[in-house]
C-alpha atoms as a PDB file:
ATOM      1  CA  UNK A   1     -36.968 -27.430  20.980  1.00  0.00           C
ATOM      2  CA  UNK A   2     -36.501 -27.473  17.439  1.00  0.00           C
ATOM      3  CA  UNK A   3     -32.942 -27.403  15.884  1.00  0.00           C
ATOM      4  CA  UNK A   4     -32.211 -26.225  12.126  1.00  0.00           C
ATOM      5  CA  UNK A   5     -30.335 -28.189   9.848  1.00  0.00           C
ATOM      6  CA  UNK A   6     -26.991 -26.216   9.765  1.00  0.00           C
ATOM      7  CA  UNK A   7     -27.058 -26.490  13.677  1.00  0.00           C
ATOM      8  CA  UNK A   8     -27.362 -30.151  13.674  1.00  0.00           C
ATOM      9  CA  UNK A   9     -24.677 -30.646  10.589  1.00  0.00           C
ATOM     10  CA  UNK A  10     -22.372 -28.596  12.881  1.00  0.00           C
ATOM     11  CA  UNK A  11     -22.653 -30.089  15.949  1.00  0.00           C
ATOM     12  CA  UNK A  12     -22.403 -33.641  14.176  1.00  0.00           C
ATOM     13  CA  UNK A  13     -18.751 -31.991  12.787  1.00  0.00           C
ATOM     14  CA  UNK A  14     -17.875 -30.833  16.220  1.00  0.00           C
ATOM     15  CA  UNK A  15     -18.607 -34.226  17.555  1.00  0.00           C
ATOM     16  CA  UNK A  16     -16.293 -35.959  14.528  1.00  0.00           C
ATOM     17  CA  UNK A  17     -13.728 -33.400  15.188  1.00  0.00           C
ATOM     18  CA  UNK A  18     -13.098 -34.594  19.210  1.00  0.00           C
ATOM     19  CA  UNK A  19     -12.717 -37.962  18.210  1.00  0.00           C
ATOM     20  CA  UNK A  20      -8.726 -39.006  18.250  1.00  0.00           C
ATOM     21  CA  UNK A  21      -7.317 -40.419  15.055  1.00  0.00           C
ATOM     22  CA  UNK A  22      -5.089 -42.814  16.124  1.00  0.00           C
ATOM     23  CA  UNK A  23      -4.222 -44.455  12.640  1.00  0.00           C
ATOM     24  CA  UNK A  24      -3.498 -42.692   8.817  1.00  0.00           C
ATOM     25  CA  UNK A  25      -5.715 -45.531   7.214  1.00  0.00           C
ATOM     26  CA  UNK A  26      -6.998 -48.968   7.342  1.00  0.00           C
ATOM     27  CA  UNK A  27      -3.618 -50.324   5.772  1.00  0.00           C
ATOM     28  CA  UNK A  28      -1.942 -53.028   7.310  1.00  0.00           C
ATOM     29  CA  UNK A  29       1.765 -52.718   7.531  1.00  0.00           C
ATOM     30  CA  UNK A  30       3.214 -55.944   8.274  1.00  0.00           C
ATOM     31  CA  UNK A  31       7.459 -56.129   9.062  1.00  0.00           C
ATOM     32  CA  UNK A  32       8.425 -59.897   9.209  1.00  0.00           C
ATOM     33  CA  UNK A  33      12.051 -61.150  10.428  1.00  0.00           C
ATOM     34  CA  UNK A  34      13.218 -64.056   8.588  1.00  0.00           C
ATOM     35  CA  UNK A  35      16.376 -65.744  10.091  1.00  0.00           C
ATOM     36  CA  UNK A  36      17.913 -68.871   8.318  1.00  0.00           C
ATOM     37  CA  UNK A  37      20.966 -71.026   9.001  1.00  0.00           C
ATOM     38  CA  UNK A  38      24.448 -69.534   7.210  1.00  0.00           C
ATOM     39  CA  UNK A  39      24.636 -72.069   4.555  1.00  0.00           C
ATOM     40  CA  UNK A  40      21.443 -71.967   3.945  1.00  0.00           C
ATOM     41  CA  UNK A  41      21.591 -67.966   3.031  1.00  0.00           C
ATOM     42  CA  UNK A  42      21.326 -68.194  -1.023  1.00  0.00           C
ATOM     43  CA  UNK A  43      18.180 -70.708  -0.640  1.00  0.00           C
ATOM     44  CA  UNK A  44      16.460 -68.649   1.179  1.00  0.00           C
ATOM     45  CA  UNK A  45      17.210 -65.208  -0.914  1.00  0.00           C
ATOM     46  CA  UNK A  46      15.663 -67.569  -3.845  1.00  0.00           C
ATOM     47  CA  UNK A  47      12.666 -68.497  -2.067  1.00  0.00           C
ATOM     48  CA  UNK A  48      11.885 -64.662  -0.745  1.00  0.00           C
ATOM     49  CA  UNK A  49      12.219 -63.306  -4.343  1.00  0.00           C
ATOM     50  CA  UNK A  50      10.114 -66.331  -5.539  1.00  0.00           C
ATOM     51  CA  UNK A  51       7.468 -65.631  -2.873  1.00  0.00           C
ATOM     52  CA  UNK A  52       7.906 -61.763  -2.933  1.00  0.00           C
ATOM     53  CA  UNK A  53       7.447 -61.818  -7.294  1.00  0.00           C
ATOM     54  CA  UNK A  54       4.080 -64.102  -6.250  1.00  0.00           C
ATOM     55  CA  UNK A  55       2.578 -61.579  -3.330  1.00  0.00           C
ATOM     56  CA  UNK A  56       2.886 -58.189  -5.022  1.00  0.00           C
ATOM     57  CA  UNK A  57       0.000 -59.906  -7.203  1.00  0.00           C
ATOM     58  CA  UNK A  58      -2.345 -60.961  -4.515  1.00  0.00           C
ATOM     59  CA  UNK A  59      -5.468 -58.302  -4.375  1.00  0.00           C
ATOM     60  CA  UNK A  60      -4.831 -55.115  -1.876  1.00  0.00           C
ATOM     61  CA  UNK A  61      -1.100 -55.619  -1.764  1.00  0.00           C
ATOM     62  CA  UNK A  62       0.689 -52.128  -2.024  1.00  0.00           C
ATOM     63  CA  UNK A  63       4.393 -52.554  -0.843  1.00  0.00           C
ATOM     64  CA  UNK A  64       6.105 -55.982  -0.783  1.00  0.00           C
ATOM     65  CA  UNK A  65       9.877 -55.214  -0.172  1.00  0.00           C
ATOM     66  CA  UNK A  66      12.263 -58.356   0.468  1.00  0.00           C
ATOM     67  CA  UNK A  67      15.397 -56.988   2.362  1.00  0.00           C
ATOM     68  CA  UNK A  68      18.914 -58.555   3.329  1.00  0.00           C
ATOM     69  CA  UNK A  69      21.029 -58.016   6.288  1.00  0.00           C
ATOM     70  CA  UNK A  70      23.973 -56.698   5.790  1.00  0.00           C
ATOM     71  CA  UNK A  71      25.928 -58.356   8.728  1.00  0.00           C
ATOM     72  CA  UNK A  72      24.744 -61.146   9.550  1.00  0.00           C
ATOM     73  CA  UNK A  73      23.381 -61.713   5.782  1.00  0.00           C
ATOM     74  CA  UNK A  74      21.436 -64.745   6.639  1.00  0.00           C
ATOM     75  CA  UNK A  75      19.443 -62.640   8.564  1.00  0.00           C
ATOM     76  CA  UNK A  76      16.168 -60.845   6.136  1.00  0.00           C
ATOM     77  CA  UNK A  77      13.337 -58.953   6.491  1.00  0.00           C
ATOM     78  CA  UNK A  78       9.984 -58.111   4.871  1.00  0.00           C
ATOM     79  CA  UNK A  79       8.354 -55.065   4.883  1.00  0.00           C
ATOM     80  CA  UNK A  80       4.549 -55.289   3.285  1.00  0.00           C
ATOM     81  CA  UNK A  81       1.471 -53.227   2.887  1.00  0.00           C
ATOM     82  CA  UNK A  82      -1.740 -54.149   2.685  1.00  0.00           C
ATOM     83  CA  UNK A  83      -4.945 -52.127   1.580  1.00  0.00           C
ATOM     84  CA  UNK A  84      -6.981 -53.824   5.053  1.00  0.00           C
ATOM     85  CA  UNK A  85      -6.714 -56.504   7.379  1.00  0.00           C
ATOM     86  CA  UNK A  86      -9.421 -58.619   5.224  1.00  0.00           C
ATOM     87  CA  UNK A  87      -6.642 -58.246   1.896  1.00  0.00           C
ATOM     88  CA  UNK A  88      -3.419 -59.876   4.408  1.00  0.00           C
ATOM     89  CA  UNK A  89      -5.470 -62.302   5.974  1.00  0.00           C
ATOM     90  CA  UNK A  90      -6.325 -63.516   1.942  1.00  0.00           C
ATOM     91  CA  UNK A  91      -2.512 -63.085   1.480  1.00  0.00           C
ATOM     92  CA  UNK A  92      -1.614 -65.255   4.592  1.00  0.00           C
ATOM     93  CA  UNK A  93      -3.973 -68.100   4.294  1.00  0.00           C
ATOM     94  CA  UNK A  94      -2.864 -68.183   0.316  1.00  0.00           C
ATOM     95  CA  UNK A  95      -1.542 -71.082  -1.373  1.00  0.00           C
ATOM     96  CA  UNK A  96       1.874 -69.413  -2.477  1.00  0.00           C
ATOM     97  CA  UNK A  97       2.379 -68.354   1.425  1.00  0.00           C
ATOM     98  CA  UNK A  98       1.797 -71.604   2.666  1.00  0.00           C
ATOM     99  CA  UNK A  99       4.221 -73.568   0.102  1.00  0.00           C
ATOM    100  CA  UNK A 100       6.642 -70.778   0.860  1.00  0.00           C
ATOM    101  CA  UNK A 101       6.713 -71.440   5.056  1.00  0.00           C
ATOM    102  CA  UNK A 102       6.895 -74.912   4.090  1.00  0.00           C
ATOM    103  CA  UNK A 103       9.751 -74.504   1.451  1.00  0.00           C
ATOM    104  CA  UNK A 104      11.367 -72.511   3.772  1.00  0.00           C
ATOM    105  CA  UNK A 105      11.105 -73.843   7.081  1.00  0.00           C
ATOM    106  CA  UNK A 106      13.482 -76.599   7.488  1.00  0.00           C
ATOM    107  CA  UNK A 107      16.229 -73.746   7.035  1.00  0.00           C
ATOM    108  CA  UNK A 108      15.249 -71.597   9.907  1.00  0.00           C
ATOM    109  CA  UNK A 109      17.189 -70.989  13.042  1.00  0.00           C
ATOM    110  CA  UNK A 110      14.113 -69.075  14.112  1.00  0.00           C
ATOM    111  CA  UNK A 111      10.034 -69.166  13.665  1.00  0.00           C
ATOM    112  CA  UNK A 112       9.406 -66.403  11.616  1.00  0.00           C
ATOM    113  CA  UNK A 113       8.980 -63.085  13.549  1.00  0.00           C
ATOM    114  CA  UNK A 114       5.542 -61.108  11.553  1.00  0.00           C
ATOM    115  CA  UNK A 115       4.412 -57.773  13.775  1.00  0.00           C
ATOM    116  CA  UNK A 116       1.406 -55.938  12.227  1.00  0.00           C
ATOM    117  CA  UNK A 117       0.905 -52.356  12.565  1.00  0.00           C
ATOM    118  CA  UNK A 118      -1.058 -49.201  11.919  1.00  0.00           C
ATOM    119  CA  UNK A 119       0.377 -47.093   9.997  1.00  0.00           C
ATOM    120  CA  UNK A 120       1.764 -44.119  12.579  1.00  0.00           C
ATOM    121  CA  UNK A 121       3.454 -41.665  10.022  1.00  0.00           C
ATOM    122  CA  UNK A 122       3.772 -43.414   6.874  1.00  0.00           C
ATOM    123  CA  UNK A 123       4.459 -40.946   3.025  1.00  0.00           C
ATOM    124  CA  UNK A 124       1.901 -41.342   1.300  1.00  0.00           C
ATOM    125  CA  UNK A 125       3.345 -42.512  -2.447  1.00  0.00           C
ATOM    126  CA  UNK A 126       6.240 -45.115  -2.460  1.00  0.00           C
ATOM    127  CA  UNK A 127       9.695 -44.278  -3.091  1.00  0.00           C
ATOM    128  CA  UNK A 128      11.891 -46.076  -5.552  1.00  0.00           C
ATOM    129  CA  UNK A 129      14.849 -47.499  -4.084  1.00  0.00           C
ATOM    130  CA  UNK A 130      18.106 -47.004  -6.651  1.00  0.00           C
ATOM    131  CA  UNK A 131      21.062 -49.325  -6.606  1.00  0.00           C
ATOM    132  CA  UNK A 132      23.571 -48.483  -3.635  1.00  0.00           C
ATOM    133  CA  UNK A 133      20.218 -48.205  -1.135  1.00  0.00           C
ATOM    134  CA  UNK A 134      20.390 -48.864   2.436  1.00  0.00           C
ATOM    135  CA  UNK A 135      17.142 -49.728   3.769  1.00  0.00           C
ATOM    136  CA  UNK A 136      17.210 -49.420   7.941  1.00  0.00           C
ATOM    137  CA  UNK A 137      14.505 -51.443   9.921  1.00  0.00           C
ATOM    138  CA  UNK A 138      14.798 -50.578  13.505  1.00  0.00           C
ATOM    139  CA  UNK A 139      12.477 -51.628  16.324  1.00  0.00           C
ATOM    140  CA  UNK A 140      11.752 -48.755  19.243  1.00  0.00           C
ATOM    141  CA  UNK A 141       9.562 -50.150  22.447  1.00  0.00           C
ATOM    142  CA  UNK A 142       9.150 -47.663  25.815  1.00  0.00           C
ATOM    143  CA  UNK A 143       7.394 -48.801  28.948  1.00  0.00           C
ATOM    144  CA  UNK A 144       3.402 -48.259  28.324  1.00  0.00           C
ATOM    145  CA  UNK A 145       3.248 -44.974  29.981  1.00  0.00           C
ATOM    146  CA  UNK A 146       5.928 -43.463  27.790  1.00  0.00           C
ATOM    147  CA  UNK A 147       4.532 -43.993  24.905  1.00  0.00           C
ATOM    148  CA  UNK A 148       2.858 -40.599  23.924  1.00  0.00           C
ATOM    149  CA  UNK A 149       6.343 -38.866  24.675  1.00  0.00           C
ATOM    150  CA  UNK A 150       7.790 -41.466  22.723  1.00  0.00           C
ATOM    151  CA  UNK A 151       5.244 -40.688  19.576  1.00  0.00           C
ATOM    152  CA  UNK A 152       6.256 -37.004  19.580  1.00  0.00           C
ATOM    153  CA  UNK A 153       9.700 -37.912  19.478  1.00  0.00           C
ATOM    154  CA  UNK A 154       9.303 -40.140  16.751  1.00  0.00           C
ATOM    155  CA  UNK A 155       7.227 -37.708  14.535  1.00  0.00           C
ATOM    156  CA  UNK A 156       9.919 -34.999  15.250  1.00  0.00           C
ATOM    157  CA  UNK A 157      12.553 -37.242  13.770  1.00  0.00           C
ATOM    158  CA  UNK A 158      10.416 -38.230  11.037  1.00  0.00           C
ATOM    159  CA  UNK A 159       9.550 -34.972  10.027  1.00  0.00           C
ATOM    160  CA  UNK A 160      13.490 -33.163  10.365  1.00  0.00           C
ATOM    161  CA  UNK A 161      14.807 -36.717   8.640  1.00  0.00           C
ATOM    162  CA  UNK A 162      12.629 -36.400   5.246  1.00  0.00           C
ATOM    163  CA  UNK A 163      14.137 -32.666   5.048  1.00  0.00           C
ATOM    164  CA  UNK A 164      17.639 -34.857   4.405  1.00  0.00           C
ATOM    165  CA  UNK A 165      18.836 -34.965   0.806  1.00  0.00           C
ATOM    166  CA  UNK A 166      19.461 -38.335   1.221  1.00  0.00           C
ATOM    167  CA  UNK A 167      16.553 -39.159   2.302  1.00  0.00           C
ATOM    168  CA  UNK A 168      14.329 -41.190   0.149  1.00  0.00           C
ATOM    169  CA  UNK A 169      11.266 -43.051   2.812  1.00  0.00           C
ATOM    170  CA  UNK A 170      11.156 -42.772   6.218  1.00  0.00           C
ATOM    171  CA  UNK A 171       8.022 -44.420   7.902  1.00  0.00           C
ATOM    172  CA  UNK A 172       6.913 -45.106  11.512  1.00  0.00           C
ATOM    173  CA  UNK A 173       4.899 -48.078  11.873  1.00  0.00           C
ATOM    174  CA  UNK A 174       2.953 -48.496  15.770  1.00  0.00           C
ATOM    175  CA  UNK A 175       2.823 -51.799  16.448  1.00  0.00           C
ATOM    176  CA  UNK A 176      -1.511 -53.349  16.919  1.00  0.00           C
ATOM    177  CA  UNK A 177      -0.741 -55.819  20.020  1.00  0.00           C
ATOM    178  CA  UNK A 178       1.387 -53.518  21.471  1.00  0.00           C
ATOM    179  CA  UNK A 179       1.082 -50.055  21.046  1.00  0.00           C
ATOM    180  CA  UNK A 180       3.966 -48.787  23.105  1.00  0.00           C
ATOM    181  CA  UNK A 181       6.341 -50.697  20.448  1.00  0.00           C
ATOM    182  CA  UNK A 182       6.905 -48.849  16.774  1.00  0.00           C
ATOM    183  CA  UNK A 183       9.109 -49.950  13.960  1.00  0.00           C
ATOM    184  CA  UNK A 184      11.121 -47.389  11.901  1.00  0.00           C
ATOM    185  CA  UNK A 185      11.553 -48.034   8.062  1.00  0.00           C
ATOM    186  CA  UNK A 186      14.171 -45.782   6.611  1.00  0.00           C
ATOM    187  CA  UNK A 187      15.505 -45.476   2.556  1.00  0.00           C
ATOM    188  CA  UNK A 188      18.640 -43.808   2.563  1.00  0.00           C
ATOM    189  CA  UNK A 189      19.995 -43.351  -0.995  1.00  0.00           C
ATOM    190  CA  UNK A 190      23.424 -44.507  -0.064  1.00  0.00           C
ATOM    191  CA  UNK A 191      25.518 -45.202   2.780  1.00  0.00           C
ATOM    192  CA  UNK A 192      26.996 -41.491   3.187  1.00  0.00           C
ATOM    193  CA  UNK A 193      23.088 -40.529   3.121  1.00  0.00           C
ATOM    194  CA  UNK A 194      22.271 -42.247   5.981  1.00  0.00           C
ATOM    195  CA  UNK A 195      25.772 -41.578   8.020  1.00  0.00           C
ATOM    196  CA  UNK A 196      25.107 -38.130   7.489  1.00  0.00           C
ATOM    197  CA  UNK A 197      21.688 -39.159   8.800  1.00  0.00           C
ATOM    198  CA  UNK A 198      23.227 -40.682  12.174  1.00  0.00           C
ATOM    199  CA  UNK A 199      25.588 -37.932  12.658  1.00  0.00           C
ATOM    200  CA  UNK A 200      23.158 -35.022  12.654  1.00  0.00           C
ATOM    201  CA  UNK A 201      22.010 -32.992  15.079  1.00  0.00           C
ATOM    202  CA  UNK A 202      17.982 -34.110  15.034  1.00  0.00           C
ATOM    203  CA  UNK A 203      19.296 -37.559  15.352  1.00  0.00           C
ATOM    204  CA  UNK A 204      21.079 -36.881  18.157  1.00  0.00           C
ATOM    205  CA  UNK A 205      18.176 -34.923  19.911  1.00  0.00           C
ATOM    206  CA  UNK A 206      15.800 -37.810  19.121  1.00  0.00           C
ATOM    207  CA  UNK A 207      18.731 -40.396  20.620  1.00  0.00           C
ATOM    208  CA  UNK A 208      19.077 -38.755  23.491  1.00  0.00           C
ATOM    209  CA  UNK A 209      15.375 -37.960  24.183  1.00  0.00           C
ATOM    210  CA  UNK A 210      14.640 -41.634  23.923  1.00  0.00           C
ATOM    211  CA  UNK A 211      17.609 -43.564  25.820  1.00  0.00           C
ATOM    212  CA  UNK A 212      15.830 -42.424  29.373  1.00  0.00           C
ATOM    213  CA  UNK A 213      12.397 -43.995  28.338  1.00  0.00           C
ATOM    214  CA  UNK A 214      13.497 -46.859  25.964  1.00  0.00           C
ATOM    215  CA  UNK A 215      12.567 -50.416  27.041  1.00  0.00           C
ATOM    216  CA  UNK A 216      15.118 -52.038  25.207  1.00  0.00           C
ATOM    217  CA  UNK A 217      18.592 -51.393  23.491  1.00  0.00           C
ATOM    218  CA  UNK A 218      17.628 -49.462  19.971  1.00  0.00           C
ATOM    219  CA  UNK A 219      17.631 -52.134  17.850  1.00  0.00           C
ATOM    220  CA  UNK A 220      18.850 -50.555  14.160  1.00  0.00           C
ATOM    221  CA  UNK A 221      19.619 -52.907  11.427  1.00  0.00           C
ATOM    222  CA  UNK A 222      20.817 -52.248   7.914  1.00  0.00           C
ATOM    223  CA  UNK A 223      19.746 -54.187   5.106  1.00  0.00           C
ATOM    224  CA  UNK A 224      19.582 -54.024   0.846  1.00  0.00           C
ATOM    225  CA  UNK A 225      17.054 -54.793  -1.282  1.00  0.00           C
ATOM    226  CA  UNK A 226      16.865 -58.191  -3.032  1.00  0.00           C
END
């Protein structure tokens, strides 16, 4: 039996079509917890700008944001994006991020924590962060056969939350080893932004939706850019 072109481009599209797209891109979004003794709090702010100022250079780095706790402030966070897996393995076997785990390492309470993810729903351009930003990281995990409730959940919140006018990112990351654990990344352009954020009625809904099927307290922390 012969087929015709246009039958066999269509069936090829069909095909393509059934396949699941679990992942925007080929980006690598990498969230690293950095945790340092209290006195040691101003050394290590120096050595994360240093090192941050030095990795938004290497090749297929998009996003390299270094981020302070609020309370406790010796706790930090990095939130990176890379164009594959091939550009942060370059970045993480560089000289500058060797010399900086080195520099850094006698004044940890704490190895540092990195989690890689896909990128689950993630803007597509960057936003500027102003002065007065609140950056929230929070990690979300549910019990492995949760996890698909747990995705629509998240996606709902995502999309009501960028309808906020204070709203300036809000990403969901899903973590690679685990895929039943996501991390939220959230600009707020100041701290009535995001209380109004917390206090509205999709937040709520997404709350309560998740408590039942969580697998660990909500884990929300506030931060500011360095």
């Amino acid at each position: 039996m012969r087929f015709s072109i246009s039958s066999l481009l269509l069936a090829m599209a069909l095909t393509l079509a059934s396949v699941p797209l679990h992942a925007q891109d080929a980006a690598v979004y990498v969230v690293s917890y950095i945790e340092v003794a209290p006195p040691a709090t101003a050394t290590a702010a120096g050595l994360l700008r240093q090192f941050a100022n030095t990795s938004r250079k290497d090749d297929g780095n998009t996003r390299f944001e270094v981020l302070q706790r609020l309370a406790p402030s010796n706790h930090f966070a990095i939130v990176a994006t890379w164009k594959d897996q091939k550009s942060y393995d370059a970045h993480a076997a560089a000289v500058h991020s060797k010399e900086f785990a080195d520099k850094i390492k006698p004044h940890l309470i704490s190895t540092i924590d990195n989690r890689l993810h896909n990128g689950l729903a993630v803007a597509g351009t960057a936003a500027e962060s102003a002065p007065g930003a609140v950056f929230v990281v929070t990690h979300v995990d549910v019990p492995p056969p949760s996890k698909d409730d747990c995705i629509s959940a998240l996606k709902m919140l995502v999309d009501d939350s960028r309808k906020e006018a204070g709203a300036a990112r809000f990403d969901v990351f899903q973590q690679t080893s685990r895929p039943n654990h996501f991390t939220v990344v959230e600009i707020w352009k100041s701290q009535n932004a995001y209380d109004a954020h917390i206090t509205a009625a999709h937040t709520r809904k997404f709350r309560d939706r998740l408590t039942p099927m969580s697998g660990a307290l909500y884990d929300e922390r506030l931060y500011k850019a360095l």
